[in-house]
C-alpha atoms as a PDB file:
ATOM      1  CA  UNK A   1      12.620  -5.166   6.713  1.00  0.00           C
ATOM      2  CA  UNK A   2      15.392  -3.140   7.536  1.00  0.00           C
ATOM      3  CA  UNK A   3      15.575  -0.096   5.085  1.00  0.00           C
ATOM      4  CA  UNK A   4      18.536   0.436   2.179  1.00  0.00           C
ATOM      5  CA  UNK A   5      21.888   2.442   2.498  1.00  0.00           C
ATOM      6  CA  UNK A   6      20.102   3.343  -0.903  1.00  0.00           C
ATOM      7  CA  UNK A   7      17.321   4.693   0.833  1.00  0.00           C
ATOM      8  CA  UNK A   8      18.483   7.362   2.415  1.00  0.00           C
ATOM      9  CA  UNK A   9      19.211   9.717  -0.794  1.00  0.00           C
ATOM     10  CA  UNK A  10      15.399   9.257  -1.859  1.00  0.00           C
ATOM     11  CA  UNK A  11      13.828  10.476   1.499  1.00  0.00           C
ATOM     12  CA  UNK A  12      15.899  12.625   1.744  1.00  0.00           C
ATOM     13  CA  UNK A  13      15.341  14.086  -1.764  1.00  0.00           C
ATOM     14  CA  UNK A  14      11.261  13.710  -0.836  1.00  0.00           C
ATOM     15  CA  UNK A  15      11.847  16.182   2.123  1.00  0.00           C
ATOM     16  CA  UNK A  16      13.009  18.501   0.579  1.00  0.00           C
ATOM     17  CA  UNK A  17      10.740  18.754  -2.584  1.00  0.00           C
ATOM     18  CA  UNK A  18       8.006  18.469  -0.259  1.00  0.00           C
ATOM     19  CA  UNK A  19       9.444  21.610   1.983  1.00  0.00           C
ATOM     20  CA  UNK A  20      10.436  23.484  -0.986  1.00  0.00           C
ATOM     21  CA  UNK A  21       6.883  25.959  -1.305  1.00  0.00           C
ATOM     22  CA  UNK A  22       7.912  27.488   2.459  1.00  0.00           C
ATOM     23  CA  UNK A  23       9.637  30.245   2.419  1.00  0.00           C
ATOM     24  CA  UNK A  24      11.730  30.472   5.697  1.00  0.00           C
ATOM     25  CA  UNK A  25      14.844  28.941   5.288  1.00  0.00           C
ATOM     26  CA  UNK A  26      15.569  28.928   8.918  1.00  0.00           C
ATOM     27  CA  UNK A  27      12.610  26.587   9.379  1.00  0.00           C
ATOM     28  CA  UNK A  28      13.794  24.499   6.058  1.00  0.00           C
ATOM     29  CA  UNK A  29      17.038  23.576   7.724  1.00  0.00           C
ATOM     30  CA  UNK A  30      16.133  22.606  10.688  1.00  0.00           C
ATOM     31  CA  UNK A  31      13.323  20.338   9.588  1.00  0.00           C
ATOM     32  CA  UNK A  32      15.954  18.853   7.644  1.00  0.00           C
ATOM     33  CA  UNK A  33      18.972  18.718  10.357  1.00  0.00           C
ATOM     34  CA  UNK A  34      15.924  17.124  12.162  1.00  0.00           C
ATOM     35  CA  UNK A  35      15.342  14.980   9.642  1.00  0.00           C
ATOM     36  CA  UNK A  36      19.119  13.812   9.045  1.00  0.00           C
ATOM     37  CA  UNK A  37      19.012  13.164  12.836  1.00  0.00           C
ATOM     38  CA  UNK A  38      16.164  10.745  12.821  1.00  0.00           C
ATOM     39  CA  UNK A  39      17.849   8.494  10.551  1.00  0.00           C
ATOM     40  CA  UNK A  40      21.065   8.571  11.790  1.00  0.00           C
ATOM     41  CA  UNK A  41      19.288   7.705  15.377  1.00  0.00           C
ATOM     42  CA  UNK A  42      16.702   4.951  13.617  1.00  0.00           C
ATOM     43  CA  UNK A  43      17.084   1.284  15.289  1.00  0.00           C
ATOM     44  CA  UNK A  44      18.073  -1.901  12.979  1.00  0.00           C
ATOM     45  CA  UNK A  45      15.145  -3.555  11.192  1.00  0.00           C
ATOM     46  CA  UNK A  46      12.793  -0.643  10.821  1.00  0.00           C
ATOM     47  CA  UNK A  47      11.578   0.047   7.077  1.00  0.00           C
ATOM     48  CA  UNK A  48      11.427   3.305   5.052  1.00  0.00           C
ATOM     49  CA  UNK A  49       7.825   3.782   6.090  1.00  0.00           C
ATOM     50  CA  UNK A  50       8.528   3.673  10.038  1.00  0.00           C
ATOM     51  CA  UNK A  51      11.374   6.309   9.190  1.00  0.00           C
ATOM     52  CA  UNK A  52       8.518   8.471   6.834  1.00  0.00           C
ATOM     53  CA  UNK A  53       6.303   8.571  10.440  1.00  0.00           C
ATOM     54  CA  UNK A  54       8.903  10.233  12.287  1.00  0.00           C
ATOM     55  CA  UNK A  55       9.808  12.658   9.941  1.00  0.00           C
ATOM     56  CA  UNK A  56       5.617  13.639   9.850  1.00  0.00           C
ATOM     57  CA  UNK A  57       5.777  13.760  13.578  1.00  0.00           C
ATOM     58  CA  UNK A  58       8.491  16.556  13.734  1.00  0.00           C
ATOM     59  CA  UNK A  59       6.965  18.495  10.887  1.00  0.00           C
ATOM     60  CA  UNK A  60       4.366  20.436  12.872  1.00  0.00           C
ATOM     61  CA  UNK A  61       7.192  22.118  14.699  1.00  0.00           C
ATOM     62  CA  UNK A  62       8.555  23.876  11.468  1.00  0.00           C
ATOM     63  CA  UNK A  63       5.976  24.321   8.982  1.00  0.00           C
ATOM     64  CA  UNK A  64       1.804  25.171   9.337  1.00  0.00           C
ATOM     65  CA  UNK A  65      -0.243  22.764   7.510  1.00  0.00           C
ATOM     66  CA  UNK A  66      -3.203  20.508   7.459  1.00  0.00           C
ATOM     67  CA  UNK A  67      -3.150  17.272   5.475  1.00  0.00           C
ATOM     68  CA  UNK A  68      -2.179  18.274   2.063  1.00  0.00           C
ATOM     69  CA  UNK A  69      -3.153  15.207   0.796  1.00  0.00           C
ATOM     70  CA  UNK A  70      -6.727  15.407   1.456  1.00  0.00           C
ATOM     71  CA  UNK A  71      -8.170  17.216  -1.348  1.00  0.00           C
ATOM     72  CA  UNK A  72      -5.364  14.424  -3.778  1.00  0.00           C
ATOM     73  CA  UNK A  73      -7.084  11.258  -1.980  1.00  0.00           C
ATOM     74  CA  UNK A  74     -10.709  12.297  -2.403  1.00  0.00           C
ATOM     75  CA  UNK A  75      -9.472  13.072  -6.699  1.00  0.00           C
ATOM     76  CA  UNK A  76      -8.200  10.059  -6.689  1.00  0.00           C
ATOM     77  CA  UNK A  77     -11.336   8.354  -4.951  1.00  0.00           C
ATOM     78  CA  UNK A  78     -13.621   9.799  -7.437  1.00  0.00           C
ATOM     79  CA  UNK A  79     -11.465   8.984 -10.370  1.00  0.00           C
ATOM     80  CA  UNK A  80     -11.416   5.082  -9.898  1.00  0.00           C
ATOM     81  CA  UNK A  81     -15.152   5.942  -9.011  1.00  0.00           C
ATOM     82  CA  UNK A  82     -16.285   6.938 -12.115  1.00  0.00           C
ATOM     83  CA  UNK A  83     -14.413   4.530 -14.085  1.00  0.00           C
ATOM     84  CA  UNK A  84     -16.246   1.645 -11.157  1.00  0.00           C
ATOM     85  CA  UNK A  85     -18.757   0.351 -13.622  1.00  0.00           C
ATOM     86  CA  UNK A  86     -16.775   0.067 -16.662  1.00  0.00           C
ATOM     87  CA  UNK A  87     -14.117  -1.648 -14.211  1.00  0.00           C
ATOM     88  CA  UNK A  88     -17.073  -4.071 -12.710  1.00  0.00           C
ATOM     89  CA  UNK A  89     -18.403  -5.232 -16.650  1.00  0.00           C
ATOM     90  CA  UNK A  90     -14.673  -6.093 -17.329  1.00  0.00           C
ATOM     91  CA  UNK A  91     -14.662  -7.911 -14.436  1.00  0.00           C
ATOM     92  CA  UNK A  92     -18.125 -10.086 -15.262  1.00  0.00           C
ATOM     93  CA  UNK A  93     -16.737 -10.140 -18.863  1.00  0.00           C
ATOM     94  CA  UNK A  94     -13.943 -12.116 -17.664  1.00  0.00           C
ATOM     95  CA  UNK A  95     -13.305 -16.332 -17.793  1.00  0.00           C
ATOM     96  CA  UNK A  96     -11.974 -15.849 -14.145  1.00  0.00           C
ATOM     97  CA  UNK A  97     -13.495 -12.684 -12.607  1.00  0.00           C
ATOM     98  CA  UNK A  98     -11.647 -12.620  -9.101  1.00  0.00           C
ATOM     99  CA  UNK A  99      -8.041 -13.005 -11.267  1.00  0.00           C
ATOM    100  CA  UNK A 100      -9.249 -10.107 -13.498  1.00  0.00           C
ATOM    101  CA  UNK A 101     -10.661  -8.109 -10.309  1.00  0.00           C
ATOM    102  CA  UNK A 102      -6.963  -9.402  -8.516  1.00  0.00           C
ATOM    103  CA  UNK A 103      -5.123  -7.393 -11.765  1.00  0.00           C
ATOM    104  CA  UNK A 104      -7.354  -4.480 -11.286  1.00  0.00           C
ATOM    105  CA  UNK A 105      -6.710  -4.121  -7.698  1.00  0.00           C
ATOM    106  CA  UNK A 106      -2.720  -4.613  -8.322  1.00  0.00           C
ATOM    107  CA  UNK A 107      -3.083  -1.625 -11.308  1.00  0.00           C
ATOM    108  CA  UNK A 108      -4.594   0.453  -9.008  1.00  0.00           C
ATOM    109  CA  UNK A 109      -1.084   0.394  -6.224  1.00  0.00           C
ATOM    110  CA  UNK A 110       0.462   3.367  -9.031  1.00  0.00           C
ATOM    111  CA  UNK A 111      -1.685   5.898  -7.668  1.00  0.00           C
ATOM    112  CA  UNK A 112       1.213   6.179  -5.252  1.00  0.00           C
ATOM    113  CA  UNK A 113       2.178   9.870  -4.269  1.00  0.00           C
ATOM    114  CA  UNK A 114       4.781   8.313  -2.179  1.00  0.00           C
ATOM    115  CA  UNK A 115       7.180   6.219  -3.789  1.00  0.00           C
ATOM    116  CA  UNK A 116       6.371   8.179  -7.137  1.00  0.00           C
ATOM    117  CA  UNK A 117       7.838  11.547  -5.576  1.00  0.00           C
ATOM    118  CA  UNK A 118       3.942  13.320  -6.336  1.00  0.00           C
ATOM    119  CA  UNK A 119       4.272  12.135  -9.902  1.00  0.00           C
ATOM    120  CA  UNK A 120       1.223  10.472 -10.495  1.00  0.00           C
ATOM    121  CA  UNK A 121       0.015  10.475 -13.958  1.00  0.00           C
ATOM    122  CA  UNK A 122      -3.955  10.021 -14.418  1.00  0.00           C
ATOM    123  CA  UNK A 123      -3.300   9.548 -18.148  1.00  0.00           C
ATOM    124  CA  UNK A 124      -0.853   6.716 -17.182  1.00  0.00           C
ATOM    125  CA  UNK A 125      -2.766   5.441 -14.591  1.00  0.00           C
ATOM    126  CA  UNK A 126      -6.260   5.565 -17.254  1.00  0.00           C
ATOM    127  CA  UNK A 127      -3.698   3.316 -19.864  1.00  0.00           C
ATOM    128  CA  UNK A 128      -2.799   0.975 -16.453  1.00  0.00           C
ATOM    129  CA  UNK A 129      -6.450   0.102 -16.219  1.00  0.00           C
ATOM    130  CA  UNK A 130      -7.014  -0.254 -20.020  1.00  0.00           C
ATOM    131  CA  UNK A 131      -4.354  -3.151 -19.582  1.00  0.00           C
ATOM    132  CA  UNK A 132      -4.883  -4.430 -16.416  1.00  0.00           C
ATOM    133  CA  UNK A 133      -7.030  -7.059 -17.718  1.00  0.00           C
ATOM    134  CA  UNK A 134      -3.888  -8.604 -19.866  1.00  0.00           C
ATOM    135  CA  UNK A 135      -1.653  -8.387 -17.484  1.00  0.00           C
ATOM    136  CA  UNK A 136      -0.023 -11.330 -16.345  1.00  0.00           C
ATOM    137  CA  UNK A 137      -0.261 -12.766 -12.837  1.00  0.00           C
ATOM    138  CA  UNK A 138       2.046 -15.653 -11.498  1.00  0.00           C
ATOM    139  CA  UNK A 139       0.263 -18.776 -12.190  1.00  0.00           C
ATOM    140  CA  UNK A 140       2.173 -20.969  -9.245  1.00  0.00           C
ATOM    141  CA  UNK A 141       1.042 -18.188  -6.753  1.00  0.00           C
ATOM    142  CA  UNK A 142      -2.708 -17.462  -8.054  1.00  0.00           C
ATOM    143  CA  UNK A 143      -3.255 -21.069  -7.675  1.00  0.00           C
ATOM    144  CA  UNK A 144      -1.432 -21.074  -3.910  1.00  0.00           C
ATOM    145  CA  UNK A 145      -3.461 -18.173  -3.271  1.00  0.00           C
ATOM    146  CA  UNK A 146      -6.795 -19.982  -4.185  1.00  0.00           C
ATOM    147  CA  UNK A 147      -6.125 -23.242  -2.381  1.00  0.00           C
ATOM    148  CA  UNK A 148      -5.116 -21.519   0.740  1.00  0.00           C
ATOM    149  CA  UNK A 149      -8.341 -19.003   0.546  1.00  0.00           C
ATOM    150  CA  UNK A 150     -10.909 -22.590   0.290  1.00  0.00           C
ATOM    151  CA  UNK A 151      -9.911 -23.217   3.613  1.00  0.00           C
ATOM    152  CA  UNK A 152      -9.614 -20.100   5.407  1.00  0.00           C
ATOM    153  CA  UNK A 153     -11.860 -18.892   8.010  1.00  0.00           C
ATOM    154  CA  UNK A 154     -10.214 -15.195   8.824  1.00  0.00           C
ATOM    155  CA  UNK A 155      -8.992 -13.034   5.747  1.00  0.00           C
ATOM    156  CA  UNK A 156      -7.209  -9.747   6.131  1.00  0.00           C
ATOM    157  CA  UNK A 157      -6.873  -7.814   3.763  1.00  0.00           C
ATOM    158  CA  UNK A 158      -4.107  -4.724   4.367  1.00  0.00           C
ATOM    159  CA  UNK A 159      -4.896  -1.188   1.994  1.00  0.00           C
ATOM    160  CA  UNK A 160      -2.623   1.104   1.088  1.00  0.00           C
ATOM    161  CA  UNK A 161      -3.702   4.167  -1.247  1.00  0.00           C
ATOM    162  CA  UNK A 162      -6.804   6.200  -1.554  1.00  0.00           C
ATOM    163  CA  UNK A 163      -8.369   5.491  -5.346  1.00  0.00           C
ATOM    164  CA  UNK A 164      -6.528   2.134  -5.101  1.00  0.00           C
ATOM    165  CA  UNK A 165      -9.080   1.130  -2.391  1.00  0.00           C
ATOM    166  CA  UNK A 166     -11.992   1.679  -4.862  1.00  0.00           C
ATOM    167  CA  UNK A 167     -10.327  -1.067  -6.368  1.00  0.00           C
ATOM    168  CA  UNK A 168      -9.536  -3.281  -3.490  1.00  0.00           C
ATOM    169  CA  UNK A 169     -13.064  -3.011  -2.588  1.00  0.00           C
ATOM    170  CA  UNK A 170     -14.401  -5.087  -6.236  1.00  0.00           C
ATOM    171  CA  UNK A 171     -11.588  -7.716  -5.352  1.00  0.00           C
ATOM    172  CA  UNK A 172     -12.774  -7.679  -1.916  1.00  0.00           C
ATOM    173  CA  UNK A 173     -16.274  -8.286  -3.504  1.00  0.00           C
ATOM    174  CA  UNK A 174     -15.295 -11.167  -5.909  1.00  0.00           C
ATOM    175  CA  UNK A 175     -13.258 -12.905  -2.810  1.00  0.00           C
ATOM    176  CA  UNK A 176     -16.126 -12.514  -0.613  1.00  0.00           C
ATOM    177  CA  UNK A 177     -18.422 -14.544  -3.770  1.00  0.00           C
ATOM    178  CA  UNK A 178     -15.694 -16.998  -4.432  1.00  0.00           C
ATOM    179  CA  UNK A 179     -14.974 -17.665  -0.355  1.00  0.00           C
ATOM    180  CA  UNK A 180     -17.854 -16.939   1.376  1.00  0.00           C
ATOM    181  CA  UNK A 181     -16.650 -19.089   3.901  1.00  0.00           C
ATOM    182  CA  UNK A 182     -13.807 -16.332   5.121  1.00  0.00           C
ATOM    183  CA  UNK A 183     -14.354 -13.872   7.045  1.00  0.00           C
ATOM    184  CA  UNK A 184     -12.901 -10.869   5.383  1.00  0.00           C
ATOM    185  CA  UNK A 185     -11.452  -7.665   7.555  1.00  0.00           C
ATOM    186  CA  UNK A 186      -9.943  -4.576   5.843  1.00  0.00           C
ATOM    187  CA  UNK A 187      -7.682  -2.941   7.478  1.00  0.00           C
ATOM    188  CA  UNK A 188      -6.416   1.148   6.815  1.00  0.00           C
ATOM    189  CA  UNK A 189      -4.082   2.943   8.486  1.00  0.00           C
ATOM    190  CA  UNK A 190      -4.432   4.801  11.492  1.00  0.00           C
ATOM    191  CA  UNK A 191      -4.081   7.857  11.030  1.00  0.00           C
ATOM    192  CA  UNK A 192      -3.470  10.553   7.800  1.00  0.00           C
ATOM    193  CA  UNK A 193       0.116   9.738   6.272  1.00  0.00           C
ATOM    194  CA  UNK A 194       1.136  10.970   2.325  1.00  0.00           C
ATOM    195  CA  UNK A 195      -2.250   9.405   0.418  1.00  0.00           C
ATOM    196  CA  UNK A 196      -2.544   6.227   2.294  1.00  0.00           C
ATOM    197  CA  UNK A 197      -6.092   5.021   2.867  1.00  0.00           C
ATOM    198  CA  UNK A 198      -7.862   5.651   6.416  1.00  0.00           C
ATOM    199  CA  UNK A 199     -11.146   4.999   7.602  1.00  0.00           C
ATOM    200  CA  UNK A 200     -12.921   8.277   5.905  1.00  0.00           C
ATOM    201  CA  UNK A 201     -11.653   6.619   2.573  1.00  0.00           C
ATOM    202  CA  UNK A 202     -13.378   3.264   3.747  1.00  0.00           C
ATOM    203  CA  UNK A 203     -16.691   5.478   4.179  1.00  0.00           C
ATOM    204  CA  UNK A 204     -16.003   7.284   1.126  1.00  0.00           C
ATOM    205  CA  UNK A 205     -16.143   4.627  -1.176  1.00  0.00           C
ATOM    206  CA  UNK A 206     -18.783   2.543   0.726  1.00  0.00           C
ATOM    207  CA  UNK A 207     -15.896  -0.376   2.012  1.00  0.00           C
ATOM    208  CA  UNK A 208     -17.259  -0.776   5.565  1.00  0.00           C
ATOM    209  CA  UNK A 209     -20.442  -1.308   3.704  1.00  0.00           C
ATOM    210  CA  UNK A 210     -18.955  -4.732   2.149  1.00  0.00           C
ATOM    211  CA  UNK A 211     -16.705  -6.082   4.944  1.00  0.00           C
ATOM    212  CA  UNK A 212     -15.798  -4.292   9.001  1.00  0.00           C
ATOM    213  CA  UNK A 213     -12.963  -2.078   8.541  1.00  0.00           C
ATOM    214  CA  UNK A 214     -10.280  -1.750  10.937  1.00  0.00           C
ATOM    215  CA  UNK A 215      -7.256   0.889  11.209  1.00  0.00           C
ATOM    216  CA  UNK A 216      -3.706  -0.130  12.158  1.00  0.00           C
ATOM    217  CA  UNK A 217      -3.517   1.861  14.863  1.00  0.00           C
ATOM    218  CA  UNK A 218      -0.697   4.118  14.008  1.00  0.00           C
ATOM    219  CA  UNK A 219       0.980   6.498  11.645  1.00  0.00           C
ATOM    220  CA  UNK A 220       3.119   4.088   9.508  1.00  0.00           C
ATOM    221  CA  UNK A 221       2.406   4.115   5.716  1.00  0.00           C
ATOM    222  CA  UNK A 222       2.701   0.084   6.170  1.00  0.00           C
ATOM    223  CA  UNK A 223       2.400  -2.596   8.710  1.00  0.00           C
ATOM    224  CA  UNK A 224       5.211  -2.099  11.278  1.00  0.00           C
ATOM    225  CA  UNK A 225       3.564  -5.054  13.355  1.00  0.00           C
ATOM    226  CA  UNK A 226       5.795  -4.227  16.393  1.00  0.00           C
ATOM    227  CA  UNK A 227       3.823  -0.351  16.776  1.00  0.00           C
ATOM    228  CA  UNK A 228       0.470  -1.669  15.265  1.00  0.00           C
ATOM    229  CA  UNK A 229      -2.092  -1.470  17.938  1.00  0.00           C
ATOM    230  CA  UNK A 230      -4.072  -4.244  19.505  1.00  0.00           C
ATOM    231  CA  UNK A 231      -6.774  -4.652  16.990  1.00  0.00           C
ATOM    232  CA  UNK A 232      -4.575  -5.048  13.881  1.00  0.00           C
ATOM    233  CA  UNK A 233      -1.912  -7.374  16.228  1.00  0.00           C
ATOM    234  CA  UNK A 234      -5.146  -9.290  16.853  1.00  0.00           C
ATOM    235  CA  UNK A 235      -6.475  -9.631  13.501  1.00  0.00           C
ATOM    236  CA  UNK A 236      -3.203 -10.369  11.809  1.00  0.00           C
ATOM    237  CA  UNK A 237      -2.798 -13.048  14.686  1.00  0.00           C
ATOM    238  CA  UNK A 238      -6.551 -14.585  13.554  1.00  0.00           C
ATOM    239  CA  UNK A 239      -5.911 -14.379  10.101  1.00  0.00           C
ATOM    240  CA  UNK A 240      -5.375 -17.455   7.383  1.00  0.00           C
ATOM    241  CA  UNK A 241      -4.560 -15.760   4.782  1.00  0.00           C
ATOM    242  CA  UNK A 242      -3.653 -12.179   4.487  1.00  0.00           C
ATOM    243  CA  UNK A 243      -3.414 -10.118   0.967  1.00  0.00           C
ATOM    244  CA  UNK A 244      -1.017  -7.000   1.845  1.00  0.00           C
ATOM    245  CA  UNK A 245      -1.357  -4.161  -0.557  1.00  0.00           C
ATOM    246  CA  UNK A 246       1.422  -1.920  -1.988  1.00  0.00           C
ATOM    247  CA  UNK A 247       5.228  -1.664  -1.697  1.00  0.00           C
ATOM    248  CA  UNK A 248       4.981  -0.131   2.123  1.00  0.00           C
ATOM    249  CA  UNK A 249       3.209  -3.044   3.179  1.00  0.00           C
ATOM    250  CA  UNK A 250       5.816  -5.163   1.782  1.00  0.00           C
ATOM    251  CA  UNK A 251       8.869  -2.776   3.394  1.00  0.00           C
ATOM    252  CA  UNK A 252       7.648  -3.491   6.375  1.00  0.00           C
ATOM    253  CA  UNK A 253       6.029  -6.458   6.898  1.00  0.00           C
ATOM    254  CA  UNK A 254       8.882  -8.797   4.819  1.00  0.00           C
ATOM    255  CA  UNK A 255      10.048 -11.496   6.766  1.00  0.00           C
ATOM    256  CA  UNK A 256       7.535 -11.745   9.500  1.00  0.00           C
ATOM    257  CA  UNK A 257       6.933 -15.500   8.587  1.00  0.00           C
ATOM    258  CA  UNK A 258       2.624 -14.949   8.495  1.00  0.00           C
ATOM    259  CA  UNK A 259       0.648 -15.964   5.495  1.00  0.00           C
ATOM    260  CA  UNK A 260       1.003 -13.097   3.261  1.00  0.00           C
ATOM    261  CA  UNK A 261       0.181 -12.842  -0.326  1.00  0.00           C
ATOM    262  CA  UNK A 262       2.130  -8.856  -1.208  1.00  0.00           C
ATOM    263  CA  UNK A 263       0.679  -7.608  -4.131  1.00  0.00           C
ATOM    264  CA  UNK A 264       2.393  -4.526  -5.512  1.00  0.00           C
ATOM    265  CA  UNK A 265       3.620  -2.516  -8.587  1.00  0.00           C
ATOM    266  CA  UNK A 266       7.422  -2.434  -8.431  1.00  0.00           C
ATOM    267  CA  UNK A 267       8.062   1.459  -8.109  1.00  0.00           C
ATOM    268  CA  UNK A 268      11.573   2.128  -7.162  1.00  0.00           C
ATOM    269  CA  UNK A 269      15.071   1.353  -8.534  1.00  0.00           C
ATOM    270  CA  UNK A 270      15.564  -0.683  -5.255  1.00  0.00           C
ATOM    271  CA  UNK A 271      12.395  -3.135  -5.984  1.00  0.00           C
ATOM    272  CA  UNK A 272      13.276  -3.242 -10.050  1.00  0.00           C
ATOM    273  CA  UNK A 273      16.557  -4.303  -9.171  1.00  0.00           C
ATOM    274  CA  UNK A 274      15.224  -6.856  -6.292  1.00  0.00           C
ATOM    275  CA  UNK A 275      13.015  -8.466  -8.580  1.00  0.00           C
ATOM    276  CA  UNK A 276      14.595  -8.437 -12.244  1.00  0.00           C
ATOM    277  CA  UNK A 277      11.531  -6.812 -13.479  1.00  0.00           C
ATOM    278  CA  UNK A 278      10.523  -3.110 -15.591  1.00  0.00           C
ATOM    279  CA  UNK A 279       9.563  -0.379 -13.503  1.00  0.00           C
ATOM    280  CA  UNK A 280       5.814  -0.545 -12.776  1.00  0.00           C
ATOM    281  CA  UNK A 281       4.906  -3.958 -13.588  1.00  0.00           C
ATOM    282  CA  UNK A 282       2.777  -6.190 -10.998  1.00  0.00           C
ATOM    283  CA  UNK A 283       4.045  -8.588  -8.327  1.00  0.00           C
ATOM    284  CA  UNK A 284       2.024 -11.276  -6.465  1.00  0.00           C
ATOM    285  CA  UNK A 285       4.238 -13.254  -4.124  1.00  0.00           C
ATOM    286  CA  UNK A 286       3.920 -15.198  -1.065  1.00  0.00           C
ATOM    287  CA  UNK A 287       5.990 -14.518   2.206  1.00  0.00           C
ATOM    288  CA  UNK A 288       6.739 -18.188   3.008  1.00  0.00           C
ATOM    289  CA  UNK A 289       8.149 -18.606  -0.863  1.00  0.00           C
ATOM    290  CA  UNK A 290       9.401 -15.259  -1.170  1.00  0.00           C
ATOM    291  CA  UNK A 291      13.474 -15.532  -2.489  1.00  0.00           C
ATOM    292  CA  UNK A 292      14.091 -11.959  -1.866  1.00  0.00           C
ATOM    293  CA  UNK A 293      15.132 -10.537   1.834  1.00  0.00           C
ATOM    294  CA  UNK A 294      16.237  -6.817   2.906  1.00  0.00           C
ATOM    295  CA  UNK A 295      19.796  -7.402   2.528  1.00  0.00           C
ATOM    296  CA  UNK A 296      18.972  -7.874  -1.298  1.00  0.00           C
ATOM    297  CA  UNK A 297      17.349  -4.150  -1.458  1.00  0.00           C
END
C-alpha cells in the first residue's frame, strides 16, 4: 500500500519527539534533513512502515543508542503475562472460546508504541481487556474465517507487538484445538524495530513452544513481501489462510491478493476515516472482500 500525503506530517512529528532527549542540535538536523530526504527519494507503493526502516537505518550515524524499546517490550510481555490466566478462564467461560480468544488477541494490537506516538496507557489498555469479551466481531467475516480455516492445511499467522503476542499465542492455542488439521507458523519480524515482536519475544512468552516461529527476515514493522526474505516469501506462498496482526501488517501487505484475514485496532485519523469507525475499535476483514484501497487513506 502506497503510504498517505497525510502521512508524512505524523513521521515526521514521531522523529522528532523521538530525537528530542539529545542534546546536539547539529546531529538533530541532520538526522532530520536525512530523514526529509528519504521520503522525498521513497519509490511508489511502499507503506509507512518500509519508510520507518530507513529512517532506523540512518539513525546510528547521528545519535548512540541501543534498542530503547527493550526494557518497554519485556513490561509489556509481563503485563499481558500476569493478567494470562484470568484472560485463559474468560476464554473457557465463553459459548465460543476461539471468537472470545480472537477479541482478546485484537484488544491486545493497542499496546502500540508506534502508531500511538509512545502513548500507551496500561490503565486503558487493563479497561480494553475488561471489554474485550463484548466486543463485537463481524459476523459475515468470523464465519468466512471459520469455513476457510476447516480446510486449510498451512496457517500463518503474522505478529506485530510485544505483550500483544502473549495474546496471539491463546488464539494461536484455541485455533490449533479448533483446526488441528492446519499447520500453524508464527511469524515475527526480523530484526528489533519500535516494540514489534521478534524471536526473543517468541521465547519470552513460550510461542515457539506452541507452534515453529519464523522471522520475516528484515527490518520492516510489517510485511513488505517484496524485502521479506526467503522463509517468510515461502511460508506466505504455502499458506491457506493467513491472520495478519496490527495496522503495519495491513499498510503493507493491502492489496497483495493472498488470503488474509487483518485484524487490527483502528489507531490513526487516516484508518478512522478509511473505515467510518471510533478511534480504537477492532477490525476483522478479509483481503479478497476488503472495499478499502490506499488511494482511500
Amino acid at each position: 500500500m502506497q503510504y498517505s500525503s497525510q502521512c508524512i506530517p505524523c513521521l515526521i512529528k514521531r522523529q522528532i519527539a523521538e530525537i528530542e532527549k539529545y542534546p546536539d542540535e547539529r546531529a538533530r538536523l541532520g538526522y532530520m534533513k536525512e530523514i526529509c530526504a528519504i521520503i522525498a527519494a521513497s519509490p511508489d507503493g511502499v507503506a509507512a512502515p518500509w519508510l520507518v526502516s530507513r529512517f532506523n537505518r540512518v539513525r546510528g550515524k547521528y545519535f548512540d543508542e541501543a534498542d530503547i524499546y527493550a526494557s518497554i517490550k519485556k513490561q509489556s510481555n509481563d503485563f499481558i503475562l500476569e493478567r494470562l490466566d484470568r484472560v485463559r478462564a474468560a476464554i473457557e467461560r465463553a459459548d465460543d472460546p476461539l471468537l472470545c480468544a480472537l477479541k482478546y488477541a485484537r484488544a491486545g494490537n493497542y499496546i502500540d508504541f508506534g502508531a500511538l506516538h509512545g502513548s500507551v496507557d496500561m490503565q486503558q489498555l487493563e479497561s480494553k481487556l475488561d471489554a474485550a469479551p463484548d466486543e463485537w466481531v463481524d459476523p459475515a467475516e468470523y464465519t468466512d474465517l471459520l469455513r476457510d480455516l476447516e480446510s486449510a492445511k498451512n496457517v500463518l499467522y503474522i505478529l506485530d507487538n510485544a505483550g500483544e503476542i502473549v495474546l496471539d499465542m491463546v488464539f494461536i492455542g484455541q485455533l490449533k484445538k479448533r483446526f488441528p488439521q492446519a499447520r500453524i507458523t508464527a511469524a515475527v519480524r526480523g530484526a528489533p524495530v519500535i516494540n514489534d515482536a521478534t524471536r526473543e519475544d517468541a521465547q519470552y512468552v513460550g510461542l515457539d513452544k506452541i507452534v515453529p516461529v519464523i522471522d520475516n527476515g528484515c527490518d520492516i514493522s510489517g510485511t513488505q513481501i517484496s524485502e521479506c526474505g526467503e522463509s517468510m516469501q515461502k511460508a506466505l506462498r504455502l499458506a491457506d489462510v493467513i491472520i495478519a496482526k496490527g495496522q503495519g501488517n495491513f499498510e503493507t501487505m493491502l492489496g497483495c491478493g493472498l488470503n488474509v484475514y487483518y485484524l487490527f485496532l483502528c489507531k490513526c485519523d487516516l484508518f478512522v476515516k478509511a473505515f467510518s469507525l471510533p478511534r480504537l475499535t477492532g477490525v476483522l476483514l478479509n483481503e479478497r472482500r476488503c472495499s478499502v484501497r490506499w488511494t482511500d487513506l
